[in-house]
Protein backbone atom coordinates (compact mmCIF):
# COMPACT_ATOMS: atom_id res chain seq x y z
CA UNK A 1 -11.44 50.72 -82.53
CA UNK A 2 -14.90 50.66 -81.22
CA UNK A 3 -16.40 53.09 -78.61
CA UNK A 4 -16.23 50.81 -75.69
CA UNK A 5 -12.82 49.82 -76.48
CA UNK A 6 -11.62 53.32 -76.28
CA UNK A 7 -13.45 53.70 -73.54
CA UNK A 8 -12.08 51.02 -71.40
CA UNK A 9 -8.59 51.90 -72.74
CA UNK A 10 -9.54 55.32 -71.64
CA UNK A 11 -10.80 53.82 -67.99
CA UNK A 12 -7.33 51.51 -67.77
CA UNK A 13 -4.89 54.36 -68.55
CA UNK A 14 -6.59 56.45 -66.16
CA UNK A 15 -6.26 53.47 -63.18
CA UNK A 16 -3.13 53.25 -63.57
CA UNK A 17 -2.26 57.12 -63.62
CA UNK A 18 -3.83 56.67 -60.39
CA UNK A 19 -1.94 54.19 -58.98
CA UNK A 20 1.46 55.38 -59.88
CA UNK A 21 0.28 58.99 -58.65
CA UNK A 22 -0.44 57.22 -55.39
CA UNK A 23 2.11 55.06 -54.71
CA UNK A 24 4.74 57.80 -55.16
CA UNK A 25 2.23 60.23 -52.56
CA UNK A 26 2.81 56.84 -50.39
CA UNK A 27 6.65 56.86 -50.97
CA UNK A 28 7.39 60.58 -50.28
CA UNK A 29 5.41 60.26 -47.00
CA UNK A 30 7.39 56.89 -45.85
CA UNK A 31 10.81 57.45 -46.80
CA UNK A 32 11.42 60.99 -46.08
CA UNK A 33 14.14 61.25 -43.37
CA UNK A 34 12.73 62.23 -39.81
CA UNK A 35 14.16 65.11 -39.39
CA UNK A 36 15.00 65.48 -35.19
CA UNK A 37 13.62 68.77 -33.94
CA UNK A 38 15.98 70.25 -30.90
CA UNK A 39 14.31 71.04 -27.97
CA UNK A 40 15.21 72.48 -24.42
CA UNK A 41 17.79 69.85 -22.81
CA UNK A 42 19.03 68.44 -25.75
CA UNK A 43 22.91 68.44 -26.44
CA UNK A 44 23.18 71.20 -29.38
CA UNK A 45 24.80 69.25 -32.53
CA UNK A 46 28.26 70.32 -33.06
CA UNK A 47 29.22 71.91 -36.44
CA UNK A 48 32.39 73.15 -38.44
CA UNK A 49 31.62 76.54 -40.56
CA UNK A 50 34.11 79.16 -41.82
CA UNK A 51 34.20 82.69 -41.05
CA UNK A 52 35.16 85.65 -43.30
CA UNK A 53 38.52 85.78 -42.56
CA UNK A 54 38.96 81.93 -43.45
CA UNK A 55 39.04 80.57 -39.35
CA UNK A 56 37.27 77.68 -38.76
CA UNK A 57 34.68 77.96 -35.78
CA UNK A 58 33.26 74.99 -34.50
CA UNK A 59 30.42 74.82 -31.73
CA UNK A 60 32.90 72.38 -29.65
CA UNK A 61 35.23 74.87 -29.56
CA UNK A 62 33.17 76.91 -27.43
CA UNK A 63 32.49 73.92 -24.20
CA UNK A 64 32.60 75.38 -21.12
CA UNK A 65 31.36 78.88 -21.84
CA UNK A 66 27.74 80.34 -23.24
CA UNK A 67 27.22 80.46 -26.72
CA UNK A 68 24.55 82.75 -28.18
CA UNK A 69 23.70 81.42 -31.61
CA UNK A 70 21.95 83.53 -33.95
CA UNK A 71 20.81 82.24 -37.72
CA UNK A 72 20.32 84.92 -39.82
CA UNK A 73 19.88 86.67 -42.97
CA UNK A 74 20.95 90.40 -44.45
CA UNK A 75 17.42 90.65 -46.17
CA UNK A 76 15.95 89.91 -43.12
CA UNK A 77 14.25 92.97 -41.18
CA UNK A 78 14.07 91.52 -37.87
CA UNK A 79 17.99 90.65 -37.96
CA UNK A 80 19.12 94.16 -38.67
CA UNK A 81 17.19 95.78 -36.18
CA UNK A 82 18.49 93.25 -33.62
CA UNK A 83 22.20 93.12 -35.20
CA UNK A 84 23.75 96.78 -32.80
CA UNK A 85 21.51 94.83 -30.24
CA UNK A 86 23.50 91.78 -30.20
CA UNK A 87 26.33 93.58 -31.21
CA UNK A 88 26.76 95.74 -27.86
CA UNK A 89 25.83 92.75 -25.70
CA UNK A 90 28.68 91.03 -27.44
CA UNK A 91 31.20 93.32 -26.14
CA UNK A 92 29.74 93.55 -22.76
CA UNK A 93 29.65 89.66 -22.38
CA UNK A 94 32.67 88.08 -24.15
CA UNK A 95 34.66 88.57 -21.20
CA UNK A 96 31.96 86.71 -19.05
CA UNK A 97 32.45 83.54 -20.72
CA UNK A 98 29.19 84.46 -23.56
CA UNK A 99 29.98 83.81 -26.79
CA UNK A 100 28.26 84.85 -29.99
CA UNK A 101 28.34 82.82 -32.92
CA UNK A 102 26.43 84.72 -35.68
CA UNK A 103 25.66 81.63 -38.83
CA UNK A 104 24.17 83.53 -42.01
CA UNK A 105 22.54 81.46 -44.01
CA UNK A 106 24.04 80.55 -48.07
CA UNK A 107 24.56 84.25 -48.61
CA UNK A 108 27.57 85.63 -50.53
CA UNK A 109 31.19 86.62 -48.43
CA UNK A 110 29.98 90.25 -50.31
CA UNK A 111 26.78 90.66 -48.94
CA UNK A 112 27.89 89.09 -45.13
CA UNK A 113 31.21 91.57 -45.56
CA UNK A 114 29.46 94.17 -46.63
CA UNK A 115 26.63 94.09 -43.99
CA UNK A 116 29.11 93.46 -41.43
CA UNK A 117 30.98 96.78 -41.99
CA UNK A 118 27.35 98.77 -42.47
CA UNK A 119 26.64 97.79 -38.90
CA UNK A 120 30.27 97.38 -37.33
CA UNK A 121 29.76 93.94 -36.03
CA UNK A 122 32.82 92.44 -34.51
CA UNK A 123 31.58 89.10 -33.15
CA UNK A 124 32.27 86.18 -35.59
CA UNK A 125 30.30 85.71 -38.84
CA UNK A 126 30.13 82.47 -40.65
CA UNK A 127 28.76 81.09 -43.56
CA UNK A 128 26.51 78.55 -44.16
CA UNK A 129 27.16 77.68 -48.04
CA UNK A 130 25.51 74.49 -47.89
CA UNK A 131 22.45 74.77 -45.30
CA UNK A 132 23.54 71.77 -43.89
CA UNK A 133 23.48 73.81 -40.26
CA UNK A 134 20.02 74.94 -41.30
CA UNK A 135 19.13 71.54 -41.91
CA UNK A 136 20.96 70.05 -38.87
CA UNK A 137 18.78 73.04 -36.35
CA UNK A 138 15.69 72.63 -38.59
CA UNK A 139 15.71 76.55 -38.55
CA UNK A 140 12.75 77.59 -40.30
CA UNK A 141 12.19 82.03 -39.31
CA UNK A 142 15.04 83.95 -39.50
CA UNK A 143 16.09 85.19 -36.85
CA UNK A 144 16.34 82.22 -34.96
CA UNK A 145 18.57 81.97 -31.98
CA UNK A 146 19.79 79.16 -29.46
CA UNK A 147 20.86 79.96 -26.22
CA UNK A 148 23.48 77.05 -25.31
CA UNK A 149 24.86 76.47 -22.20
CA UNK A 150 28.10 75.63 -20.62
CA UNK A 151 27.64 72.01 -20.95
CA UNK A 152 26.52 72.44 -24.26
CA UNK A 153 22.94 71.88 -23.58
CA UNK A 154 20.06 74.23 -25.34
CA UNK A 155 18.86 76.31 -23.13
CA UNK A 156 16.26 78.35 -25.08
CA UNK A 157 15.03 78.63 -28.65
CA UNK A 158 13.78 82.02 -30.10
CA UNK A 159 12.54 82.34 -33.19
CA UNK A 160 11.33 86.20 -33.28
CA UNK A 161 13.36 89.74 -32.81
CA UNK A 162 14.56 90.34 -29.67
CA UNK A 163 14.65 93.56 -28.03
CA UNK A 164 18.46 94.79 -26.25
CA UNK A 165 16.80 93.85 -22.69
CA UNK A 166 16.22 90.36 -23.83
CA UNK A 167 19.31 89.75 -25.26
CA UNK A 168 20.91 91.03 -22.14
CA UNK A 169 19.12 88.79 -19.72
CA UNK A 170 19.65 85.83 -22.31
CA UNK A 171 23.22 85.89 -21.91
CA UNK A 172 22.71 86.65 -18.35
CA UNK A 173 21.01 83.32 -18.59
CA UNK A 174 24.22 81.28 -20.30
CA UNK A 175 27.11 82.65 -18.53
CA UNK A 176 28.68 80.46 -16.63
């Protein structure tokens, strides 16, 4: 084979590298799902996720009352310094009509069970195995936590640590 035949070999296997490199740039961008982010207002999507004891807690289950949802993580530094936070507000506000619903996020029942003793957290824990609540919130920082109304409606998002005062005026703000 001559040099300007390898050459324009060369210059054709190269094109069409480029092209194919291209076209699936083109297709990741265009057929990705859209995924909807929840803001303020919007009706919070309902879910079914277990807890450690095997109940099933849905988000529906909760209409009519506040419900304090907090994704988290037991690696995550911010979460265990807010944990006896939300913890004590818990016990202060279930009888107000405040719920917590505490989602950890594709950890083992060991680690969840475990952490839950080491801080002596009686609000309900469940499991997200799958992410598919992650996915469904598009939570990206742990801890990440949406206040929900009585209607079901998203009050607030927060997405950093919360101090005990916030917590307590956050529920404040979802009781019914």
């Amino acid at each position: 084979m001559s040099k300007a035949n390898k050459k324009r070999s060369r210059l054709i296997f190269r094109g069409v590298v480029l092209l194919l490199l291209a076209a699936a740039i083109l297709f990741s961008i265009f057929s990705k799902d859209k995924v909807k982010v929840l803001a303020v207002g919007d009706k919070a999507p309902d879910f079914e996720l277990v807890d450690l004891e095997g109940n099933k807690h849905r988000l529906s289950d909760y209409a009519g009352e506040g419900v304090f949802l907090n994704f988290w993580g037991t690696w995550c530094p911010p979460c265990k310094r807010e944990m006896p936070y939300i913890e004590n507000q818990y016990k202060a506000f279930k009888e107000k009509g405040v719920h917590v619903l505490s989602v950890n996020i594709a950890e083992s029942n060991l680690k969840v069970d475990t952490f839950r003793d080491q801080y002596d957290l009686t609000f309900p824990i469940v499991i997200d195995k799958k992410k598919d609540v992650k996915e469904l919130f598009n939570i990206v920082p742990l801890p990440t936590t949406f206040l929900i109304d009585k209607d079901g409606r998203i009050k607030k998002v927060i997405t950093t640590e919360m101090t005990e005062d916030e917590i307590i005026s956050y529920m404040e703000s979802i009781q019914p």
